[in-house]
N, C-alpha and C. Protein backbone atom coordinates (compact mmCIF):
# COMPACT_ATOMS: atom_id res chain seq x y z
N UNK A 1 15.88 23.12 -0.69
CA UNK A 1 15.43 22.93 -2.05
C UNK A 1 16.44 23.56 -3.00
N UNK A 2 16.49 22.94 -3.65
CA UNK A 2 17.46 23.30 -4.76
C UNK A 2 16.83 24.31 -6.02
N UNK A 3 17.42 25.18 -6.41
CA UNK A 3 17.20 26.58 -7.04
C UNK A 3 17.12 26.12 -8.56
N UNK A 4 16.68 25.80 -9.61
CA UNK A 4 16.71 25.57 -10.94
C UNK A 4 17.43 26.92 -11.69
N UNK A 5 18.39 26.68 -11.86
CA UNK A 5 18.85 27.72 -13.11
C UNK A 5 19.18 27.25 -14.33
N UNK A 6 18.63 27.74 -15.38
CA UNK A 6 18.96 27.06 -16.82
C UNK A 6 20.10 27.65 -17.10
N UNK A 7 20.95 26.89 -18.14
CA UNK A 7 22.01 27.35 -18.74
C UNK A 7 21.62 28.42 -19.70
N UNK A 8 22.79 29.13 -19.85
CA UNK A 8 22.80 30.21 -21.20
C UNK A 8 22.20 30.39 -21.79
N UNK A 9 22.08 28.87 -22.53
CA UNK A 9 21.59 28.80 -24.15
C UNK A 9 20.54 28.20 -23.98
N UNK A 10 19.77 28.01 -22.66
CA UNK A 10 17.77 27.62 -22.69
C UNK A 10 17.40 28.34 -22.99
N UNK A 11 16.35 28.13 -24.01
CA UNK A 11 15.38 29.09 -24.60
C UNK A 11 13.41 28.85 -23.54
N UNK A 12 14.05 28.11 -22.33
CA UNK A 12 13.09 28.20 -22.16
C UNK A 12 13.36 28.69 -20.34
N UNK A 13 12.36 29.35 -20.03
CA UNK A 13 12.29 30.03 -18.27
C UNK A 13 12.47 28.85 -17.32
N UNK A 14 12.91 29.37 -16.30
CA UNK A 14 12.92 28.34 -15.02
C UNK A 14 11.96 27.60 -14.23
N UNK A 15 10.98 28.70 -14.64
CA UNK A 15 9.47 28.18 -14.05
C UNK A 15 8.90 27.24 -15.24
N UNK A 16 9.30 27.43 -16.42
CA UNK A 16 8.79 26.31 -16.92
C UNK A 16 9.65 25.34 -17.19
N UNK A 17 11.04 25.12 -17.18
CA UNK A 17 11.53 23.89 -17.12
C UNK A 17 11.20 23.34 -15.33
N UNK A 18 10.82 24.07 -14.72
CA UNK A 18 10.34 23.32 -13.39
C UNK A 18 9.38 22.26 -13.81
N UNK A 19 8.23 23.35 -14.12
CA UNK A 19 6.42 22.85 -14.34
C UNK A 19 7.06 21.27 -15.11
N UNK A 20 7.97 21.38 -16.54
CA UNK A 20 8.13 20.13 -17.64
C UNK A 20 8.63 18.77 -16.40
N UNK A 21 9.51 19.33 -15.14
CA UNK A 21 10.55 18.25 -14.44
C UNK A 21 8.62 17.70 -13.70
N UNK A 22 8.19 18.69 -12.92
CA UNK A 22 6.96 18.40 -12.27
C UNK A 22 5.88 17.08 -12.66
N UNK A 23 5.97 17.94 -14.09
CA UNK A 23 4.78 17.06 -14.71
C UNK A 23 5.74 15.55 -15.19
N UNK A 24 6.54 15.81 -15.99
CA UNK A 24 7.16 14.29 -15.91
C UNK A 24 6.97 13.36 -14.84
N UNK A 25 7.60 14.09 -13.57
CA UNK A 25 7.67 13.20 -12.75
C UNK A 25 6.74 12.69 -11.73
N UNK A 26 5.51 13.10 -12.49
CA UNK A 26 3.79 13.16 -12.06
C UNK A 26 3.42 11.96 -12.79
N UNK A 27 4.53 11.97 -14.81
CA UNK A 27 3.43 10.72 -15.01
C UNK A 27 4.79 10.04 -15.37
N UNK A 28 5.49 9.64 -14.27
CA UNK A 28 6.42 8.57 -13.88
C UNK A 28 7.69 8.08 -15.38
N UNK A 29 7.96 9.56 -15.54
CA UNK A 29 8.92 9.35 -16.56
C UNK A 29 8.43 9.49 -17.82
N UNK A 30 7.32 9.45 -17.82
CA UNK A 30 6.49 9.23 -19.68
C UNK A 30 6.85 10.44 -20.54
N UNK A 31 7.97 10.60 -20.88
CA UNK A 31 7.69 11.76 -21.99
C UNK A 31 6.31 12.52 -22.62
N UNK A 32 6.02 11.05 -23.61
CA UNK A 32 4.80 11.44 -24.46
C UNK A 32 3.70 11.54 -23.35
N UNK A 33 3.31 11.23 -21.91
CA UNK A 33 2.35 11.84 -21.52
C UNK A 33 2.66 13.35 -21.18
N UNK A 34 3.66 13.50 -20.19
CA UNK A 34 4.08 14.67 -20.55
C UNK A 34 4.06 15.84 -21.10
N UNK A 35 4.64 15.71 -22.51
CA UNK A 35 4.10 16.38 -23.39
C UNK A 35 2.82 16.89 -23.86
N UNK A 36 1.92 15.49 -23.61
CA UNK A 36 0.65 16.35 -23.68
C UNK A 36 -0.44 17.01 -22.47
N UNK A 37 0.28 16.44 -21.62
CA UNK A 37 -0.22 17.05 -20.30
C UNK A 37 0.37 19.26 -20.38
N UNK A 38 1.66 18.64 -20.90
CA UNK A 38 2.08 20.82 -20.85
C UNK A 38 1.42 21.35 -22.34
N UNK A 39 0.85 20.78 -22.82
CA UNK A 39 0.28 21.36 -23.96
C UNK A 39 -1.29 21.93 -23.34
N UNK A 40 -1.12 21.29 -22.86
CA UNK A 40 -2.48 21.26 -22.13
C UNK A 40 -2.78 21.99 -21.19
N UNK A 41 -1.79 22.34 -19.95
CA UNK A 41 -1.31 23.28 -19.37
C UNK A 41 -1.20 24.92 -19.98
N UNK A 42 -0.92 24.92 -21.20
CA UNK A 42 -0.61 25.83 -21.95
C UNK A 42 0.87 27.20 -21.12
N UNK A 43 1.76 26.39 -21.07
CA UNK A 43 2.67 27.44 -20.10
C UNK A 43 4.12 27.67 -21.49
N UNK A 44 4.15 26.97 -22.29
CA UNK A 44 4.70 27.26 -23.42
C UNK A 44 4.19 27.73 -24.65
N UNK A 45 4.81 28.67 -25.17
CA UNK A 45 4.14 28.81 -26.62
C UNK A 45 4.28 27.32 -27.62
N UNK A 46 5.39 26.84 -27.45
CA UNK A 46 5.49 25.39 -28.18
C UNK A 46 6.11 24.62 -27.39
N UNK A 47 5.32 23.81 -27.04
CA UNK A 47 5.94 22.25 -26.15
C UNK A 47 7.32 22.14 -26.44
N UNK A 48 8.38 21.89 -25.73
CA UNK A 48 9.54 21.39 -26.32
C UNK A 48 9.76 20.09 -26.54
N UNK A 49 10.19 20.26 -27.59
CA UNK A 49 10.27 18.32 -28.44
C UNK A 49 11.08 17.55 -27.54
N UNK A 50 10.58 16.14 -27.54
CA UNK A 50 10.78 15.20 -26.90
C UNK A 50 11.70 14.79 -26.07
N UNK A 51 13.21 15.04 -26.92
CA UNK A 51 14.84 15.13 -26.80
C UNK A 51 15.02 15.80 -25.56
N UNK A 52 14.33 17.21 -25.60
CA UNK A 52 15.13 18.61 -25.08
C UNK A 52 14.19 17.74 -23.10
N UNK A 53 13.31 17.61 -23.25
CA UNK A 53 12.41 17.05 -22.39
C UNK A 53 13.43 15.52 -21.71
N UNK A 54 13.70 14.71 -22.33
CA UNK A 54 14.44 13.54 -22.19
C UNK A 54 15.56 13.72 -21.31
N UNK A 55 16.43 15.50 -21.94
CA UNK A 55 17.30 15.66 -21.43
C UNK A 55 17.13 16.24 -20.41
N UNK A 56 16.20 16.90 -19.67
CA UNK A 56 15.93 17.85 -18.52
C UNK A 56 16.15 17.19 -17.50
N UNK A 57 16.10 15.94 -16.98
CA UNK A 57 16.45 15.33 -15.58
C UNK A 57 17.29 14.98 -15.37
N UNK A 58 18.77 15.03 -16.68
CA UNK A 58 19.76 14.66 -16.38
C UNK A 58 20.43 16.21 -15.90
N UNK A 59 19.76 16.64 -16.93
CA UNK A 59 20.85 18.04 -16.82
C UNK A 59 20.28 18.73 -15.41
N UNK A 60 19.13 18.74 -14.77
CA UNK A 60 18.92 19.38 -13.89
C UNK A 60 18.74 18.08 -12.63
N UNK A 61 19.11 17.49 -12.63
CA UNK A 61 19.50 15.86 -11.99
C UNK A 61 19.35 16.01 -10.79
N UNK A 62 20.06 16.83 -9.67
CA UNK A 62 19.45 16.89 -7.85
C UNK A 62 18.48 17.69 -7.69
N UNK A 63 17.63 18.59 -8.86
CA UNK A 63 16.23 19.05 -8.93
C UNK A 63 15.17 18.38 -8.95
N UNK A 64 15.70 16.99 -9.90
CA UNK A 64 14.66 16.86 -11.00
C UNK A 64 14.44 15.43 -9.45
N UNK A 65 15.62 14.61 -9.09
CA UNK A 65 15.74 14.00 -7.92
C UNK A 65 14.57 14.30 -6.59
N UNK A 66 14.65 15.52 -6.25
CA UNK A 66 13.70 16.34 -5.16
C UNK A 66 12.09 16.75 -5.63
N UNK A 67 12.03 16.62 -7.09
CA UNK A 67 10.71 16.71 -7.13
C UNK A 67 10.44 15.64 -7.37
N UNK A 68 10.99 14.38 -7.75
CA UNK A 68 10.53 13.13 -7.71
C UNK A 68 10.04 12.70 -6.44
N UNK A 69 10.60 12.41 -5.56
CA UNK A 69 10.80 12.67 -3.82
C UNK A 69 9.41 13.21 -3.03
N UNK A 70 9.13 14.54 -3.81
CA UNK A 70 7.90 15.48 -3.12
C UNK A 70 6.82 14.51 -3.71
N UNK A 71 6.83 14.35 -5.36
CA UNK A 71 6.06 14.13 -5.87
C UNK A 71 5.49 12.46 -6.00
N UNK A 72 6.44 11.53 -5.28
CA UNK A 72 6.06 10.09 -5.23
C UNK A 72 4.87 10.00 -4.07
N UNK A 73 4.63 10.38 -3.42
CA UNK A 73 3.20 10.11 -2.17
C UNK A 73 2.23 9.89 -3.37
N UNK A 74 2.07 11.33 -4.15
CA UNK A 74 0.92 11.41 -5.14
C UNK A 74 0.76 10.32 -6.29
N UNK A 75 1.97 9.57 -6.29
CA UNK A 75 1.93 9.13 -7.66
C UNK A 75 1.59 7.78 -7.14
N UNK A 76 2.04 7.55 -5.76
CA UNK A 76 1.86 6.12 -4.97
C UNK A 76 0.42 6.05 -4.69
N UNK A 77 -0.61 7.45 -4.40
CA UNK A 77 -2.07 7.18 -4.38
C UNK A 77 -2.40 7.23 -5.69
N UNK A 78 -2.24 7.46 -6.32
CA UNK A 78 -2.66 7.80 -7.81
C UNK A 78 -2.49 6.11 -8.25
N UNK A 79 -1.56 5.19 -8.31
CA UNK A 79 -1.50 4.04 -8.89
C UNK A 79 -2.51 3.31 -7.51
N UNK A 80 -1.81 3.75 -6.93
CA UNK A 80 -3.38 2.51 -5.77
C UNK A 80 -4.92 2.90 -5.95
N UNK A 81 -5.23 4.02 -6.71
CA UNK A 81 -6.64 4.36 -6.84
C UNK A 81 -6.74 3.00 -8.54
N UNK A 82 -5.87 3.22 -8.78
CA UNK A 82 -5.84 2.64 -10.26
C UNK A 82 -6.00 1.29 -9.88
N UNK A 83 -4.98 0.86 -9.07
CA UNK A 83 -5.43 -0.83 -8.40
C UNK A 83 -6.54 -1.07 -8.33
N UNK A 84 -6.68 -0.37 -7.45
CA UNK A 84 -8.04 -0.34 -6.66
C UNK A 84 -9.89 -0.48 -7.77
N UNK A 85 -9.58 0.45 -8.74
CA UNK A 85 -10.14 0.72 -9.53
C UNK A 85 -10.08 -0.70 -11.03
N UNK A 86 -8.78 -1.15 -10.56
CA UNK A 86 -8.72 -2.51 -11.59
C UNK A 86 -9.70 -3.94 -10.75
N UNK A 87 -8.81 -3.55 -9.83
CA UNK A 87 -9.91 -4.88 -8.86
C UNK A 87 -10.87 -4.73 -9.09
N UNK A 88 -11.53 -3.87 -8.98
CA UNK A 88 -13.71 -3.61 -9.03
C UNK A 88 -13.76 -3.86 -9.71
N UNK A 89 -13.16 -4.11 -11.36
CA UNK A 89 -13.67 -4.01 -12.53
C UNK A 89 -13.99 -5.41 -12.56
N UNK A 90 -12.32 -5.88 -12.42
CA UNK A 90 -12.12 -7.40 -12.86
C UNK A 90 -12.86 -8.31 -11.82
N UNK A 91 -13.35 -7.51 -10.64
CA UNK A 91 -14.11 -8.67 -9.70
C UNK A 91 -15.64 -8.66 -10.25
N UNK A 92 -16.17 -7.40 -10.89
CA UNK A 92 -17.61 -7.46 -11.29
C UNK A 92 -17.37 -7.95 -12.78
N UNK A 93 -16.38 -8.08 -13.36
CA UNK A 93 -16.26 -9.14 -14.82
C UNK A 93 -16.73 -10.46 -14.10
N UNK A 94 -15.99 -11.00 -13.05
CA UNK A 94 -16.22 -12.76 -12.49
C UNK A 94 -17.65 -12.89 -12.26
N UNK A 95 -18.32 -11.58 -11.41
CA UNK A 95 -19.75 -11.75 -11.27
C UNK A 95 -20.30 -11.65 -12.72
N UNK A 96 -20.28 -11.11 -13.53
CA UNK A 96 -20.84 -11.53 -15.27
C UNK A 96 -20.82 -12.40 -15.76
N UNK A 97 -19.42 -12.87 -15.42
CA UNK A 97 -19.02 -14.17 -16.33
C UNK A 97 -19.53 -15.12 -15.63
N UNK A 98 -19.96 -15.58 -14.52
CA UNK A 98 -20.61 -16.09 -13.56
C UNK A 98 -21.86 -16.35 -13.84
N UNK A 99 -22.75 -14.90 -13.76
CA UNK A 99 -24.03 -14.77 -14.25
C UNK A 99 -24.10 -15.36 -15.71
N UNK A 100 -23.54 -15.66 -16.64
CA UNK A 100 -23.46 -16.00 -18.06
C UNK A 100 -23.45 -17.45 -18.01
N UNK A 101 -22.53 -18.01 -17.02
CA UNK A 101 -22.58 -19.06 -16.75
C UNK A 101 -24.00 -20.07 -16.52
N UNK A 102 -24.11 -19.15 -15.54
CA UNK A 102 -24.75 -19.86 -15.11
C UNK A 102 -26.08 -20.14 -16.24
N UNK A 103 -26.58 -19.53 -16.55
CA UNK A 103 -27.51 -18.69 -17.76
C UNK A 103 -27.26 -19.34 -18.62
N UNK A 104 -26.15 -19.28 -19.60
CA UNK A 104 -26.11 -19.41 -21.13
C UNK A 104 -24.89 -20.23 -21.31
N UNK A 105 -24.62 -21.49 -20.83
CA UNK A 105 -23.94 -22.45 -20.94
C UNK A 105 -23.74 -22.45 -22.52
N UNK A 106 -24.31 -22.29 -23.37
CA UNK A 106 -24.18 -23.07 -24.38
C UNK A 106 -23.19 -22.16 -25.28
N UNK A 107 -23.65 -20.71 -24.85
CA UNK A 107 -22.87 -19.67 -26.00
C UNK A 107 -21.14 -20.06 -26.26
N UNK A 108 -20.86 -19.88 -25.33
CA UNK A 108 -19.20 -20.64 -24.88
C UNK A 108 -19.10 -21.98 -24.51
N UNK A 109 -17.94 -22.01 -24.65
CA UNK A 109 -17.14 -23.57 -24.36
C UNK A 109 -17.06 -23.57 -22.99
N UNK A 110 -16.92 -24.78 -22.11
CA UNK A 110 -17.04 -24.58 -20.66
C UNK A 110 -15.79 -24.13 -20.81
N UNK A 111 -14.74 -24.08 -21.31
CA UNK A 111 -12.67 -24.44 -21.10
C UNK A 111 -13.06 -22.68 -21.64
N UNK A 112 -13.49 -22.39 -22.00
CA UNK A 112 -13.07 -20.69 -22.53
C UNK A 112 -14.06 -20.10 -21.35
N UNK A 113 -15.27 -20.50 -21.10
CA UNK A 113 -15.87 -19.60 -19.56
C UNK A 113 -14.63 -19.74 -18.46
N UNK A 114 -14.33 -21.08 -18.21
CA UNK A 114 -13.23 -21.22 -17.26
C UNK A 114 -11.94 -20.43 -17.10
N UNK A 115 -11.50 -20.81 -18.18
CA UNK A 115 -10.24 -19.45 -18.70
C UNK A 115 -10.58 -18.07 -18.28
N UNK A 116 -11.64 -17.81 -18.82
CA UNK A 116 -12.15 -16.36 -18.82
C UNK A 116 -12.15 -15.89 -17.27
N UNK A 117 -12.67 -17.11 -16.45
CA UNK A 117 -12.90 -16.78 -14.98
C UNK A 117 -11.48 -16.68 -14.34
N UNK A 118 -10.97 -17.53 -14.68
CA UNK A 118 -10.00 -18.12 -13.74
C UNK A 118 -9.09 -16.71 -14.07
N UNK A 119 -8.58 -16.17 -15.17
CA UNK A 119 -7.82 -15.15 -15.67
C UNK A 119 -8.45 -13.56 -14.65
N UNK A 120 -9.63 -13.74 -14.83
CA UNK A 120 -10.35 -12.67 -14.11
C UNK A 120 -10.20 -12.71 -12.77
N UNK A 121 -10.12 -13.69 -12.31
CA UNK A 121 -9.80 -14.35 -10.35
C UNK A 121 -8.70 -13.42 -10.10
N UNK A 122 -7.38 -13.93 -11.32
CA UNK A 122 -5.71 -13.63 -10.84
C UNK A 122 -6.10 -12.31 -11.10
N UNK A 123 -6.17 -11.71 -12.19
CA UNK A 123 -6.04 -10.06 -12.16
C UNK A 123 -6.77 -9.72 -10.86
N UNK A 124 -7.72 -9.96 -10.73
CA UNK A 124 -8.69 -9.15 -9.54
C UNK A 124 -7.47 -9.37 -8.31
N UNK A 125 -6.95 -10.43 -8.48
CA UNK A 125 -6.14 -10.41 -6.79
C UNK A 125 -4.94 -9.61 -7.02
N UNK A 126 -4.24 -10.23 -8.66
CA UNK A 126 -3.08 -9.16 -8.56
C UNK A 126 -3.45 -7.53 -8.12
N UNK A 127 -4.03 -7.38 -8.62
CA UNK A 127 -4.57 -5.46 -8.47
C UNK A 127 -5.35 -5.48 -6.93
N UNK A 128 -5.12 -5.90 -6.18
CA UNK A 128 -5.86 -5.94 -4.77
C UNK A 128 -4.37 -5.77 -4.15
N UNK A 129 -3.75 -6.97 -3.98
CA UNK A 129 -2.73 -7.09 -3.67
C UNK A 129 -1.58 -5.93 -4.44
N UNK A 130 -1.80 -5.50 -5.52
CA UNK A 130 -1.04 -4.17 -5.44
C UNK A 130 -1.43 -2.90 -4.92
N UNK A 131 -2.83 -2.71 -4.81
CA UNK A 131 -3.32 -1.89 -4.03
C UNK A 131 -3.13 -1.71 -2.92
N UNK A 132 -2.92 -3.04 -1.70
CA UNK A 132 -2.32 -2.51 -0.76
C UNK A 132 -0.82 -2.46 -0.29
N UNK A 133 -0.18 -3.45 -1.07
CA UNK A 133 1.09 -2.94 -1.18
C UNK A 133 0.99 -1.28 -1.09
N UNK A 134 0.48 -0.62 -2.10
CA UNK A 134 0.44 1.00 -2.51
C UNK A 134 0.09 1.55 -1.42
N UNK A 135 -0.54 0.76 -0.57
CA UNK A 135 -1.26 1.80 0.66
C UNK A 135 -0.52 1.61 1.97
N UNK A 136 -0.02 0.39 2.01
CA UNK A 136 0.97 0.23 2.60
C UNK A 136 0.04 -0.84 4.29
N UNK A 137 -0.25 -1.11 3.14
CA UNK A 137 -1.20 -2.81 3.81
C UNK A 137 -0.54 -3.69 3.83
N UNK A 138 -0.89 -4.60 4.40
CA UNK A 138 -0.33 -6.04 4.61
C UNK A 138 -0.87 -6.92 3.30
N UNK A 139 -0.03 -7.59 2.29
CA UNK A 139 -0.73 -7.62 1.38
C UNK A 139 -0.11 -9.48 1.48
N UNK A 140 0.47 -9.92 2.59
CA UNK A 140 0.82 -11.10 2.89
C UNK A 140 1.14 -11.40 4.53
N UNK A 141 -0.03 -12.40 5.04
CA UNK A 141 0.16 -12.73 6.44
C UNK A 141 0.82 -13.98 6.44
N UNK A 142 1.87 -13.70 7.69
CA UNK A 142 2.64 -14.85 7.78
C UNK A 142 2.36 -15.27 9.34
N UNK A 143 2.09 -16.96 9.06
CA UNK A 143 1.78 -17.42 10.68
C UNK A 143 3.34 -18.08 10.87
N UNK A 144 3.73 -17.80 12.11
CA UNK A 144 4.50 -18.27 12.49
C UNK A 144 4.63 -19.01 14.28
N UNK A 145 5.14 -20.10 14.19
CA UNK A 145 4.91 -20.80 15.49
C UNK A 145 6.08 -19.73 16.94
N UNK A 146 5.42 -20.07 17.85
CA UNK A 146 6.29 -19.48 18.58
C UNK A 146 8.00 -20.42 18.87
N UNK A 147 8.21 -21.15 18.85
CA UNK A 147 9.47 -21.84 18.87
C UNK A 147 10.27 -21.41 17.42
N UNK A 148 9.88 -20.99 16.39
CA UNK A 148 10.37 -20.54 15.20
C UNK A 148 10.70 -18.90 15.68
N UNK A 149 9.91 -18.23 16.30
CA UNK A 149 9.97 -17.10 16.66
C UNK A 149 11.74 -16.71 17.62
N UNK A 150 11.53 -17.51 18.41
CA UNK A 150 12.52 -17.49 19.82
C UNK A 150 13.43 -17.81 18.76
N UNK A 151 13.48 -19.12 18.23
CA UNK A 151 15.15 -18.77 17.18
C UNK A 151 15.43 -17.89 16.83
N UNK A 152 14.84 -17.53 15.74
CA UNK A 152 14.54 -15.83 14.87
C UNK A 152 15.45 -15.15 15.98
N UNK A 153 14.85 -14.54 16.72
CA UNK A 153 14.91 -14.06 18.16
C UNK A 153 16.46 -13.95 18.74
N UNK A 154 16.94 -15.46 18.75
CA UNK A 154 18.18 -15.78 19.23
C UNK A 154 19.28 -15.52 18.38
N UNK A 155 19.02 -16.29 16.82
CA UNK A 155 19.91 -15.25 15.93
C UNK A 155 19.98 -14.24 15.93
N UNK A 156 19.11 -13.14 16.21
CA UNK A 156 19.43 -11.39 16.61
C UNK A 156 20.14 -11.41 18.09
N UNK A 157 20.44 -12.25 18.90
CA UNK A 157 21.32 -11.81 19.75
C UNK A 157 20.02 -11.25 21.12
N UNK A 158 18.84 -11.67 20.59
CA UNK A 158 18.04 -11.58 21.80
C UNK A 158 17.41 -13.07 22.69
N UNK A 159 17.27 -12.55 23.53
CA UNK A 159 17.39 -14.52 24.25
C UNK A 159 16.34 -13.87 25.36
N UNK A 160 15.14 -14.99 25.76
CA UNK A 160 14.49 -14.73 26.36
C UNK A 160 14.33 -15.34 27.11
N UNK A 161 14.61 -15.63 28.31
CA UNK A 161 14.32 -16.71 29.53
C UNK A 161 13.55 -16.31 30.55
N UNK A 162 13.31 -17.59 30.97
CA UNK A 162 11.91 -17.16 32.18
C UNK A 162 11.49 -18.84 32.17
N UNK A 163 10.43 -19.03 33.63
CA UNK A 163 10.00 -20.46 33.51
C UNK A 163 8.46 -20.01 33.34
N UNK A 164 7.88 -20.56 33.19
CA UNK A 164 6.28 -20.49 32.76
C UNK A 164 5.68 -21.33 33.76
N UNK A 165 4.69 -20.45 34.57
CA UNK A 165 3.89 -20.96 35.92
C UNK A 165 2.15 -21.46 35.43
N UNK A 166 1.54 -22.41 35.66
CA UNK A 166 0.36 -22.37 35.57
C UNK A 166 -0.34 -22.12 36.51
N UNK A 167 -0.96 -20.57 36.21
CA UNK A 167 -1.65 -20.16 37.35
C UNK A 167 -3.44 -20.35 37.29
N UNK A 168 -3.62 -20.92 38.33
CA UNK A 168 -5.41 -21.48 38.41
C UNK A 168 -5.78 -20.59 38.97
N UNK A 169 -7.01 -19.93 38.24
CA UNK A 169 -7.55 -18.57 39.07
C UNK A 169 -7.98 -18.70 40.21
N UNK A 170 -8.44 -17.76 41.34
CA UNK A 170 -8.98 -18.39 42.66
C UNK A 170 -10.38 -18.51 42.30
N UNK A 171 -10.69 -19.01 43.15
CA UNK A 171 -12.75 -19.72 43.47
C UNK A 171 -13.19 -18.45 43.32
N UNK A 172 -14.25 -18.32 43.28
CA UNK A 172 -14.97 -17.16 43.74
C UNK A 172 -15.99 -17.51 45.17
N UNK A 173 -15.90 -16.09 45.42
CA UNK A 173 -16.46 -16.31 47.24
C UNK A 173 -18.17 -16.21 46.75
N UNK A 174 -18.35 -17.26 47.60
CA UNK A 174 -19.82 -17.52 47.82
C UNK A 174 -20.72 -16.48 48.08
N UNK A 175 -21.81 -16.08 47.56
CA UNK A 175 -22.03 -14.58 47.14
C UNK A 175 -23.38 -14.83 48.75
N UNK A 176 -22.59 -13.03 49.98
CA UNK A 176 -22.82 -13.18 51.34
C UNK A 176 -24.07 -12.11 51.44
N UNK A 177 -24.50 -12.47 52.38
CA UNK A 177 -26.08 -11.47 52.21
C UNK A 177 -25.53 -9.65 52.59
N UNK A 178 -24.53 -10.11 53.19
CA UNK A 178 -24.16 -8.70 54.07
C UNK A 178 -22.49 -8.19 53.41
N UNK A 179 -21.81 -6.88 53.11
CA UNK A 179 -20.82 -6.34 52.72
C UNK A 179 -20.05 -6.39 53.73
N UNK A 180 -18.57 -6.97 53.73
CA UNK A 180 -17.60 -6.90 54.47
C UNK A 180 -17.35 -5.64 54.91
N UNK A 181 -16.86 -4.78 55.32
CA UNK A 181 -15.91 -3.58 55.52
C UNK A 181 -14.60 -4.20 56.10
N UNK A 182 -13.74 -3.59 55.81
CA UNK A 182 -12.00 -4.15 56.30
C UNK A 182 -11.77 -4.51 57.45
N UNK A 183 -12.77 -4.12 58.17
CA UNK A 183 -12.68 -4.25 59.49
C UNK A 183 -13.18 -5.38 60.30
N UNK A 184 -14.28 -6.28 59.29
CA UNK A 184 -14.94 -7.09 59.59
C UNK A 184 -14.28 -8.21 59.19
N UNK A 185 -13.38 -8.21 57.98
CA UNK A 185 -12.91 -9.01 57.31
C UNK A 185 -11.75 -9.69 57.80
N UNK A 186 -11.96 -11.40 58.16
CA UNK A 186 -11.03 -12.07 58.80
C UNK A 186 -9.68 -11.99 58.75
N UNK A 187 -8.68 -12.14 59.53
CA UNK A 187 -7.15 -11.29 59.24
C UNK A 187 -6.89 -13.07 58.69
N UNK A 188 -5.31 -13.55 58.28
CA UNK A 188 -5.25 -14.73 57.87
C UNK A 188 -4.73 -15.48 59.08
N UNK A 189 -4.60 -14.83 60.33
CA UNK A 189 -4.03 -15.11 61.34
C UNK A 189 -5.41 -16.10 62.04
N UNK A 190 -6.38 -14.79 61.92
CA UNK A 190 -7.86 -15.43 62.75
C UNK A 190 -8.61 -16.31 61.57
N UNK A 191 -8.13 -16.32 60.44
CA UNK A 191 -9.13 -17.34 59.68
C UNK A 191 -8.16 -19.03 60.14
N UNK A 192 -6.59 -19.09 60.60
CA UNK A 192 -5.95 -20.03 60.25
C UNK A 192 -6.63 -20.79 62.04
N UNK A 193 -6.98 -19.76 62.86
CA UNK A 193 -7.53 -20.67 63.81
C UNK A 193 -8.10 -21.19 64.57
């Protein structure tokens, strides 16, 4: 980990140009949230204006780099709760707008209920589908045939050969009143004659 030392002429401590790199890079670059997030914090007597803030990740740049780094897991659940949290909304809007539908045809135009739905459909999937992107879901299945595969396959320089047997399971033995022991059990010599 890299050591934060301010220059000369900072008027402000190390621990708190840390906390300012921290929290920035908590709300993904935003200055102005930022700012009011360390006001809020209360670790300065006066927030430093916007500029001095703007400039802190350049000037402290393979710091400010490493707490980005620590700090992206959190920020990657933090936006997938938000997905996540957009989908529910916009999927129980479709059930309203639905219920309205069905109900009160007349208040709206069918072309503006439709709109309304259809707009509500895409958001609900976009924010699903970014949600698990965020989580690190499969947020697209791909079918693929097996003869598409083996190419794939062969362009990487892997090649798979073999012949393919059709194997017919055996019968099953006619169910005997009495248990074999190994000893009882015909050799293939004495069953062949």
């Amino acid at each position: 980990m890299t050591t934060l030392v301010p220059h000369r002429a900072a008027k402000h401590s190390a621990e708190q140009i840390e906390a300012a790199l921290v929290v920035l890079a908590l709300e993904s670059g935003n200055v102005r949230r930022a700012r009011k997030k360390l006001a809020e914090m209360d670790i300065f007597d006066k927030v430093p204006p916007a500029t001095t803030i703007t400039r802190w990740p350049e000037t402290y740049r393979e710091r400010y780099a490493e707490i980005r780094s620590e700090v992206a897991p959190r920020i990657k659940a933090r936006m997938a709760d938000t997905h996540d949290d957009l989908a529910t909304r916009l999927a129980s809007l479709e059930h309203q707008t639905l219920d309205e539908l069905e109900k009160e045809v007349s208040d709206l135009s069918g072309k503006d209920k439709a709109a309304l739905l259809r707009n509500s459909a895409i958001a609900a999937a976009v924010h699903q589908d970014k949600s698990a992107v965020l989580k690190g879901e499969a947020s697209v299945i791909v079918k693929r045939e097996l003869p598409e595969i083996f190419r794939a396959l062969a362009a990487k320089g892997v090649v798979i050969e073999g012949v393919a047997e059709e194997v017919t399971p055996p019968r099953p033995l006619p169910p005997s009143s009495h248990t074999d022991t190994p000893s009882e059990s015909p050799t293939p010599s004495q069953s062949e004659s």
